[in-house]
Structure formats: C-alpha cells, structure tokens
C-alpha atoms as a PDB file:
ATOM      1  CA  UNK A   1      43.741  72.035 168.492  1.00  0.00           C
ATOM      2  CA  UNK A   2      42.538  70.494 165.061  1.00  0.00           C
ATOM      3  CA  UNK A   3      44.708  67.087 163.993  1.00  0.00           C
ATOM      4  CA  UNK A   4      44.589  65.898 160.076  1.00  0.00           C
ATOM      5  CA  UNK A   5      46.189  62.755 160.322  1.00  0.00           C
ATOM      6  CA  UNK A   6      50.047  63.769 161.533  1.00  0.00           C
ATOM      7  CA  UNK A   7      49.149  67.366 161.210  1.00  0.00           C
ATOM      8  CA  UNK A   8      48.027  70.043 162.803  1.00  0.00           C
ATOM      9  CA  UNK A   9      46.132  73.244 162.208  1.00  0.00           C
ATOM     10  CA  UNK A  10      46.385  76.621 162.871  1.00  0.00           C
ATOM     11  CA  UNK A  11      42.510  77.509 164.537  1.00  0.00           C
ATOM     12  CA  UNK A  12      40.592  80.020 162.923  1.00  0.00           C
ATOM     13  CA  UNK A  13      39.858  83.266 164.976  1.00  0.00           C
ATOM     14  CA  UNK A  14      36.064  82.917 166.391  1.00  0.00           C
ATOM     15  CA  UNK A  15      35.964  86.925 165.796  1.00  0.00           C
ATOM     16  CA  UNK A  16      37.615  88.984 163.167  1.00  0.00           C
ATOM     17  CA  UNK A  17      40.645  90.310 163.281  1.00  0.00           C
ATOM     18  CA  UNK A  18      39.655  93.463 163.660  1.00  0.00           C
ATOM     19  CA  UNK A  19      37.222  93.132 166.478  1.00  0.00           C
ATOM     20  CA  UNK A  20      39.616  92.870 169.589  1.00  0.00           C
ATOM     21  CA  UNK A  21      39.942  96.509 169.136  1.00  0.00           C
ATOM     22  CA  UNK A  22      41.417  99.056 170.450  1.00  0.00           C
ATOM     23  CA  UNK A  23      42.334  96.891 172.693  1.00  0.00           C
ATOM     24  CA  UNK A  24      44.280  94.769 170.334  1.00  0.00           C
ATOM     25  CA  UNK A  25      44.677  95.975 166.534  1.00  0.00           C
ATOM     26  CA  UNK A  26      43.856  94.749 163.521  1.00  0.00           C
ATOM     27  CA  UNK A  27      47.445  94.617 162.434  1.00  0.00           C
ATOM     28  CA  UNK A  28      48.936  93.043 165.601  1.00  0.00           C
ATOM     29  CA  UNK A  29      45.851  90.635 165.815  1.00  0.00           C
ATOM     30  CA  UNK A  30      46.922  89.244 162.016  1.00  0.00           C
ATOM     31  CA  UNK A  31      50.491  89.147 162.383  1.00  0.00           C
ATOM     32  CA  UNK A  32      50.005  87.162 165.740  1.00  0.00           C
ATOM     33  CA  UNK A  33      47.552  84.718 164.531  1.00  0.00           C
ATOM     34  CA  UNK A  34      49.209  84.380 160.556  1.00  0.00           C
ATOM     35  CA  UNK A  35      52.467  84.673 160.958  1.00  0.00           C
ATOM     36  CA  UNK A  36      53.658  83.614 164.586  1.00  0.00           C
ATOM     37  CA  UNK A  37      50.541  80.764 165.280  1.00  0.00           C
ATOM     38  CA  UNK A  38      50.992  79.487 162.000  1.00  0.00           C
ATOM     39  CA  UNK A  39      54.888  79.676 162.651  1.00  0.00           C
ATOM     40  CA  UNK A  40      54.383  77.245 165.735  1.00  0.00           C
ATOM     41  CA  UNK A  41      52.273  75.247 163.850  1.00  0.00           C
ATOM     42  CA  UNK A  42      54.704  74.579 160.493  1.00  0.00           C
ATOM     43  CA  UNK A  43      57.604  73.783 162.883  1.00  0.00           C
ATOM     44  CA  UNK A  44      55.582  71.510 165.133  1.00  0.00           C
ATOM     45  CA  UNK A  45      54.340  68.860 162.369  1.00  0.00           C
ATOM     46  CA  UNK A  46      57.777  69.365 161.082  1.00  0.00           C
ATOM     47  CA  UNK A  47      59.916  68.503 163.807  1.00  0.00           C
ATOM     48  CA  UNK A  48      56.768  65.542 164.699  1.00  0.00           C
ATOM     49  CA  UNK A  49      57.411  63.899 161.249  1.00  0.00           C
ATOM     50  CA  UNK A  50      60.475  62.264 163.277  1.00  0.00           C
ATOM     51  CA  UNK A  51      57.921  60.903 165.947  1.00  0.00           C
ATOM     52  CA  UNK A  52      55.316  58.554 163.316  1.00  0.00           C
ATOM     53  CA  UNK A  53      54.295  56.536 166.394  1.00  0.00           C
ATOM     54  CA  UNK A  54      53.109  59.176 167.779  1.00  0.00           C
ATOM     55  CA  UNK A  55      50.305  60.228 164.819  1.00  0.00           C
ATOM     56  CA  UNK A  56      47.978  59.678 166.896  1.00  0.00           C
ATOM     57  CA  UNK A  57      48.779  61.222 169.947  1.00  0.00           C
ATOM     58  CA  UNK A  58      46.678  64.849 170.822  1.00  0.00           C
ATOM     59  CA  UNK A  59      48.789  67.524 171.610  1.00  0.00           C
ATOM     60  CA  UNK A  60      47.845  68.023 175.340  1.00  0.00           C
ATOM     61  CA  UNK A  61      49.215  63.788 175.112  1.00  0.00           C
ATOM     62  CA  UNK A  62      52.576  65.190 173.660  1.00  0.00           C
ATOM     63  CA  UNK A  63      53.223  68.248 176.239  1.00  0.00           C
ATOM     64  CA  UNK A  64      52.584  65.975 179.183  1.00  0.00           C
ATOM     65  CA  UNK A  65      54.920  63.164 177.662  1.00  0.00           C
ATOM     66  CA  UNK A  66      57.743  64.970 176.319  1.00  0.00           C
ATOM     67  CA  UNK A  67      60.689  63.098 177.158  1.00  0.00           C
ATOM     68  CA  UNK A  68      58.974  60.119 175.325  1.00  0.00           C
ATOM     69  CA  UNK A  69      59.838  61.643 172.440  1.00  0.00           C
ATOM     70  CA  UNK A  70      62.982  61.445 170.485  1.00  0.00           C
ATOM     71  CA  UNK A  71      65.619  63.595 172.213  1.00  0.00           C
ATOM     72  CA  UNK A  72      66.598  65.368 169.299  1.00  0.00           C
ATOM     73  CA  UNK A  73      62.996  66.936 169.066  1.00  0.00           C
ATOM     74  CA  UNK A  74      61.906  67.452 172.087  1.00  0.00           C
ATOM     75  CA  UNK A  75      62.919  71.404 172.613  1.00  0.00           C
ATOM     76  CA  UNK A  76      61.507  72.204 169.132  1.00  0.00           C
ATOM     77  CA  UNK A  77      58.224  70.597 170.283  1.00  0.00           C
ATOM     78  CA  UNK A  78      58.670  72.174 173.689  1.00  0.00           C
ATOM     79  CA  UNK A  79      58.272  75.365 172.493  1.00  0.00           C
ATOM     80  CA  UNK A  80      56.339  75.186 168.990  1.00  0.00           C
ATOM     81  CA  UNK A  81      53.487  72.499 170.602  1.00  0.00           C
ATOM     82  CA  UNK A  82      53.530  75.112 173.417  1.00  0.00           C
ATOM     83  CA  UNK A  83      53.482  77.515 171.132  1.00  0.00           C
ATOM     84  CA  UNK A  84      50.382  75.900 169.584  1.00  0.00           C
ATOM     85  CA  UNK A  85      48.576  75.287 172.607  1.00  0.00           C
ATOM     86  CA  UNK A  86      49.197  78.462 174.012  1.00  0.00           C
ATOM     87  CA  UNK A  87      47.874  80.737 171.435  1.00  0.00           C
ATOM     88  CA  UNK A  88      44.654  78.031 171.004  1.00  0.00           C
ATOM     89  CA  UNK A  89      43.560  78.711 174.362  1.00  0.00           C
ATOM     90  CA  UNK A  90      44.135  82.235 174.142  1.00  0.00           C
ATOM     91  CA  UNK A  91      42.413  83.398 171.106  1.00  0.00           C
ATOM     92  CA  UNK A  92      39.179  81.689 172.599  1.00  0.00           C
ATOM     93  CA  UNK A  93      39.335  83.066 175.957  1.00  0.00           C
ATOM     94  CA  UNK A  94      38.984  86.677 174.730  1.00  0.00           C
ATOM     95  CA  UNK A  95      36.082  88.208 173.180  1.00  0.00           C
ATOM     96  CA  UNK A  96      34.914  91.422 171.464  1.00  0.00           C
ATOM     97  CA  UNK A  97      32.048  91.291 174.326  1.00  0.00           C
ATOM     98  CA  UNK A  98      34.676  90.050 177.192  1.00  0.00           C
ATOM     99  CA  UNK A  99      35.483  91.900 180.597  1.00  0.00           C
ATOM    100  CA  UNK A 100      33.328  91.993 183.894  1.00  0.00           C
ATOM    101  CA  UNK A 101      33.773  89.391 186.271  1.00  0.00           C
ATOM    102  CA  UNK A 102      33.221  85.689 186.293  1.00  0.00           C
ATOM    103  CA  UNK A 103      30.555  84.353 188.162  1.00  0.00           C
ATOM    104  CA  UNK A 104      29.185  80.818 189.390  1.00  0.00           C
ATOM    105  CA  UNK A 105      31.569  77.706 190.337  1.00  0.00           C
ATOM    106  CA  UNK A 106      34.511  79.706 188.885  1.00  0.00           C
ATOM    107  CA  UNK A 107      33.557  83.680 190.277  1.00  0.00           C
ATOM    108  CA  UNK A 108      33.309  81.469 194.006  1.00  0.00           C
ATOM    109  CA  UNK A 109      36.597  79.651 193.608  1.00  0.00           C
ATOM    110  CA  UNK A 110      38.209  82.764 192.634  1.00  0.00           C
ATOM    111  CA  UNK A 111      36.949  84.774 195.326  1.00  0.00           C
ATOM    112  CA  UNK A 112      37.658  81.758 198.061  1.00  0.00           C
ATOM    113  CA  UNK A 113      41.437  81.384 196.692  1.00  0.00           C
ATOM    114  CA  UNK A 114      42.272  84.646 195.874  1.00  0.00           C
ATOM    115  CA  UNK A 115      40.343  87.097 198.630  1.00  0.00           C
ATOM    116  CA  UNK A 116      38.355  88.655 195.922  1.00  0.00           C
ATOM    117  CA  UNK A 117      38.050  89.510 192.101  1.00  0.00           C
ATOM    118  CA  UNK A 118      40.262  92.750 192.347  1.00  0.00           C
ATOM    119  CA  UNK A 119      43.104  91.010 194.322  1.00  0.00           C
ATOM    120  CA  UNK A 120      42.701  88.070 191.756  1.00  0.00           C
ATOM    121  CA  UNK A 121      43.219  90.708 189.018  1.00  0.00           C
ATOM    122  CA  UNK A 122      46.236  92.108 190.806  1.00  0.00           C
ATOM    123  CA  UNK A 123      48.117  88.519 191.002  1.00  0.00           C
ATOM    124  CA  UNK A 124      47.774  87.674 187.495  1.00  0.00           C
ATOM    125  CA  UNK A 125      49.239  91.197 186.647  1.00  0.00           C
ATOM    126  CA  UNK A 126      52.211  90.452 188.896  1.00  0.00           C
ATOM    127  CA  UNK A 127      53.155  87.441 187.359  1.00  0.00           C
ATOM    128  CA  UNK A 128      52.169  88.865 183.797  1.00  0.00           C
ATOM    129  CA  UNK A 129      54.254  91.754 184.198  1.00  0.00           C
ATOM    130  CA  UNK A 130      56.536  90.097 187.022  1.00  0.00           C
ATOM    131  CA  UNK A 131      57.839  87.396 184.244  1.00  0.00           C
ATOM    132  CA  UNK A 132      61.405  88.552 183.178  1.00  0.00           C
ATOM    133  CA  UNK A 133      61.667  87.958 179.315  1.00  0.00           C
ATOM    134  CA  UNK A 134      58.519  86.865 177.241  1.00  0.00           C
ATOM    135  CA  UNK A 135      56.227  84.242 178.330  1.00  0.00           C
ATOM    136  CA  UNK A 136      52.640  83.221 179.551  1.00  0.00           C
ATOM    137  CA  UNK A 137      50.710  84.401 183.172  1.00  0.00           C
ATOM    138  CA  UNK A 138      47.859  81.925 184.124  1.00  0.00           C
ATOM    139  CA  UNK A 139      44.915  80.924 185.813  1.00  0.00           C
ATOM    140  CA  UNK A 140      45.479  76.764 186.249  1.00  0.00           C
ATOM    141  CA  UNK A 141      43.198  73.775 187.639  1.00  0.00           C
ATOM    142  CA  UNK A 142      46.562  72.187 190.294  1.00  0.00           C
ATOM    143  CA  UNK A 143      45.032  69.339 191.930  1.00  0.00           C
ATOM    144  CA  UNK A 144      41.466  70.682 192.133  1.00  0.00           C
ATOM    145  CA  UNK A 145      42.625  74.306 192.710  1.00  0.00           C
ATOM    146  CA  UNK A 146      43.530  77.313 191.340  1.00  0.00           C
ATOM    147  CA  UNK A 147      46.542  78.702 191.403  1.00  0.00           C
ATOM    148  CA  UNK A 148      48.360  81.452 189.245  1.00  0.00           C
ATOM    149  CA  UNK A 149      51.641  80.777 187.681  1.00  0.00           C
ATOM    150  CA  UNK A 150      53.639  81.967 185.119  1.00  0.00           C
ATOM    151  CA  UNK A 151      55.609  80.042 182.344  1.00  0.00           C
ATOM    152  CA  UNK A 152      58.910  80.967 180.175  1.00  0.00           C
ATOM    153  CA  UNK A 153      58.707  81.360 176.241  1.00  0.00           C
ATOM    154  CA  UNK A 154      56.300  79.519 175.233  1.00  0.00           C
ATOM    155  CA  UNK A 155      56.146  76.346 177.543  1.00  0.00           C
ATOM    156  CA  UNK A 156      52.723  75.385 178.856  1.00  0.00           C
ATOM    157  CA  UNK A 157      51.224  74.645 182.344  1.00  0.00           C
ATOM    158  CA  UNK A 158      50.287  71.040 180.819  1.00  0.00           C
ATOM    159  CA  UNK A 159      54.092  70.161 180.736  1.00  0.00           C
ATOM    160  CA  UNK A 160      54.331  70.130 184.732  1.00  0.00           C
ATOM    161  CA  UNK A 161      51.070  68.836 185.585  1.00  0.00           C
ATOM    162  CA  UNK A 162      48.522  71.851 185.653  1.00  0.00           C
ATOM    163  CA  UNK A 163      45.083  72.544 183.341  1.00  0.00           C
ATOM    164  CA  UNK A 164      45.274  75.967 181.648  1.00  0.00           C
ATOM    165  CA  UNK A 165      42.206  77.900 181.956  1.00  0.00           C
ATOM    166  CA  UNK A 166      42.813  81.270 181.243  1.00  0.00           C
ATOM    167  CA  UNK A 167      46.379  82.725 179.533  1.00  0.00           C
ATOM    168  CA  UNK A 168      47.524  85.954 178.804  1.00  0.00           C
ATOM    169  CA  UNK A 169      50.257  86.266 176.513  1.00  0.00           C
ATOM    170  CA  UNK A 170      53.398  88.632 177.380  1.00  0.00           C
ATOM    171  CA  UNK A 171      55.567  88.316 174.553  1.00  0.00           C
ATOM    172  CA  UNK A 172      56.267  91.372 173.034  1.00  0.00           C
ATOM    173  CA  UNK A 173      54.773  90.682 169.735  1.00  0.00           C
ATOM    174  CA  UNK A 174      51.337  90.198 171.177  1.00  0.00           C
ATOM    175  CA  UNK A 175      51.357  93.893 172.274  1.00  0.00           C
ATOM    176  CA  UNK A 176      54.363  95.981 171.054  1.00  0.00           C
ATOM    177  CA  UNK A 177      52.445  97.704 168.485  1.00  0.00           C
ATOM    178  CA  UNK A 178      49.999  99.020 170.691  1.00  0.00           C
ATOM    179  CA  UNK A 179      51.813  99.600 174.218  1.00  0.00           C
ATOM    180  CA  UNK A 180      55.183  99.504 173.286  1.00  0.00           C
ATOM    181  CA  UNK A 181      57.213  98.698 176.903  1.00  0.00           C
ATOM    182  CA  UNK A 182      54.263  99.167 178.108  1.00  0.00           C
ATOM    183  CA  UNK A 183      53.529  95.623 179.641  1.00  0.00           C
ATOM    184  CA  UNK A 184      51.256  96.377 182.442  1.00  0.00           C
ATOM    185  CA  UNK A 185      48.744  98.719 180.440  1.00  0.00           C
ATOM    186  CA  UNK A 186      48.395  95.683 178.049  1.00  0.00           C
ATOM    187  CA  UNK A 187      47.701  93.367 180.669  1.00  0.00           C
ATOM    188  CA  UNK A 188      44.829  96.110 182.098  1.00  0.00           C
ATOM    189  CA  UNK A 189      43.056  96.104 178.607  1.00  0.00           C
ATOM    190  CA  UNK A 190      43.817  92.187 178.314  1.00  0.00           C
ATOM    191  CA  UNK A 191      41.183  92.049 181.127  1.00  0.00           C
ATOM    192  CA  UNK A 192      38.325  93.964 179.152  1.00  0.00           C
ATOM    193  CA  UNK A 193      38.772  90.908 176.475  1.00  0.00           C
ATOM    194  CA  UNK A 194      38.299  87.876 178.736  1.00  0.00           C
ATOM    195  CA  UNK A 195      35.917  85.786 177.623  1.00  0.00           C
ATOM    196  CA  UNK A 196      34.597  84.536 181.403  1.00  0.00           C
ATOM    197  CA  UNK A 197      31.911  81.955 179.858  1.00  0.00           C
ATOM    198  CA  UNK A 198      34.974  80.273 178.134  1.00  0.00           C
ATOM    199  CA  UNK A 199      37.315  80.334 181.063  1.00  0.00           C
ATOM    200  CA  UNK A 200      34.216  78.759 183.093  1.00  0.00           C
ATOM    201  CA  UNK A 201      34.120  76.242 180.526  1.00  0.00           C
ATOM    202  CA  UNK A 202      37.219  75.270 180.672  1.00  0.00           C
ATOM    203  CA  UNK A 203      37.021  75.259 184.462  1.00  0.00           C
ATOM    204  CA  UNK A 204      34.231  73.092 184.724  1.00  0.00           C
ATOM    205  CA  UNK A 205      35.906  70.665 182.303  1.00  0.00           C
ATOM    206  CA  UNK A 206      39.494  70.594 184.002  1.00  0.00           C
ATOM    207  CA  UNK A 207      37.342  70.211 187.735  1.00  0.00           C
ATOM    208  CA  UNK A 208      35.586  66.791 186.552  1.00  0.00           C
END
C-alpha cells in the first residue's frame, strides 16, 4: 500500500496478468487490477486532498480511524481506501503456484479453530457465496484468533477491529467473465490460487 507524499499507488501485480489462468483470465485479471484498483485508488487521494493533516497517516491508520475524518469524506474513503486495501491484500495472496494446504503456526490454528482444512474450506465458501450483494469473505487475526467473516462492498475487516489475512473477492467483476452467476465455482478455483506462504506471513505478523 505504496504512499508518495499525500498519494497513493495502485501495486503492481507480483505475476503477470496472464498467469492466474484459467483460473482467472487475462482479460478479467487487467480490467480488475487497471481499471477498478486504479479506480479506488484515483478517488481515494481525491476525496483525502480534503484531509492534509492526515498526509501522513498509512492507510490501515485511516480505516481504523474513520470518523476522524471530515464527515463529508468519510463514505468515499470507506469504500475507495477499502477498496484499496482490499484488492492489495488480495493480489498478493494468490499465486500462479498457489493451492494445497497451509502448514505450520497457521495449518495448526486452522485445524484447532476450524475442525480441519476441508471444513475450513467449506466456511469461507459459505460466507463467500453466503454474502448477499458483492463484497469480501475472510480469514482474520480477532484478538489472537481466527475467525471467518464476511464484509459488504468494499469495507475492510480493519474498520471493526480485525487483521485481514487472507480475502477473496465476490464482486461480480472479479469473476463474471469466467463463471458468470456462478459464485461458488469461482470461489472453488479461488482456492487453487492461494498463496499459503503469504497468508502465513501475514499471520505471523498480525499474531505478534
């Protein structure tokens, strides 16, 4: 989540845009990441160029403080600094060499939380597929535990409390392409992408 001064940056993609596939396409992976990241992005240093005290805030700072902002801007950061965050996390925890299961710290917690990998799976597809409208499933850090939630548009777990991990995206442009109304088949390829030595990553660092 790159800052220039009051500004930030769209990422760029750690694989090409073509290398998600066929689980993702080419097509869908560009028009996600060029046109509806960078959309997210424009809006948010926008709408933050009515916030200059806060230049230097980060924008995991700005989802967790919301209401310190001014009112009039708060929803359009609300959803585009979600939007932001959202899509940061989410291009890095998938890979063209994602899938299996997650082992160490993170494969134990899961199985001690959850029952097992395979019921694990079947939550996060429940609330992925579960969530009316479009919007996020996740695997959060709550209070030294995991737990799996899922969030509206584009609002982020930060925003109530709760570290991120591992999101899967279920708005329709993320997969319409491909799957069509299809939600739940997207969700079953999303978990041949995961990137499990990011998610542990990020597990490690939200368990310190």
């Amino acid at each position: 989540m790159t800052k220039t001064a009051t500004q930030f940056e769209l990422p760029k993609l750690p694989y090409d845009y073509s290398a998600l596939e066929p689980h993702i396409d080419e097509k869908t992976m560009k028009i996600h990441h060029t046109k509806h990241h960078q959309g997210y992005v424009d809006k948010l240093n926008k709408a933050l160029e009515s916030a200059p005290d806060k230049a230097e805030w980060s924008l995991e700072k700005i989802l967790a403080n919301l209401k310190e902002l001014p009112e009039s801007i708060q929803e359009t950061v609300r959803q585009n600094g979600g939007g932001h965050a959202n899509h940061s996390l989410f291009w890095k925890i998938m890979s063209p060499e994602g899938g299996g299961e997650p082992s160490g710290d993170l494969g134990s917690a899961i199985n001690s939380t959850f029952g097992s990998y395979s019921d694990f799976r079947d939550k996060l597809k429940e609330h992925a597929t579960g969530r009316f409208g479009s919007g996020w499933a996740w695997l959060v850090v709550a209070n030294k535990k995991l737990e799996i939630i899922d969030t509206p548009n584009q609002d982020n777990p930060i925003m109530d409390g709760k570290t991120p991990i591992l999101g899967v995206d279920v708005w329709e442009h993320a997969y319409y392409l491909n799957y069509q109304n299809e939600r739940g088949k997207w969700v079953d390829h999303f978990f041949k992408l995961i990137n499990w030595s990011e998610v542990e990553k990020n597990y490690s660092e939200a368990m310190k």
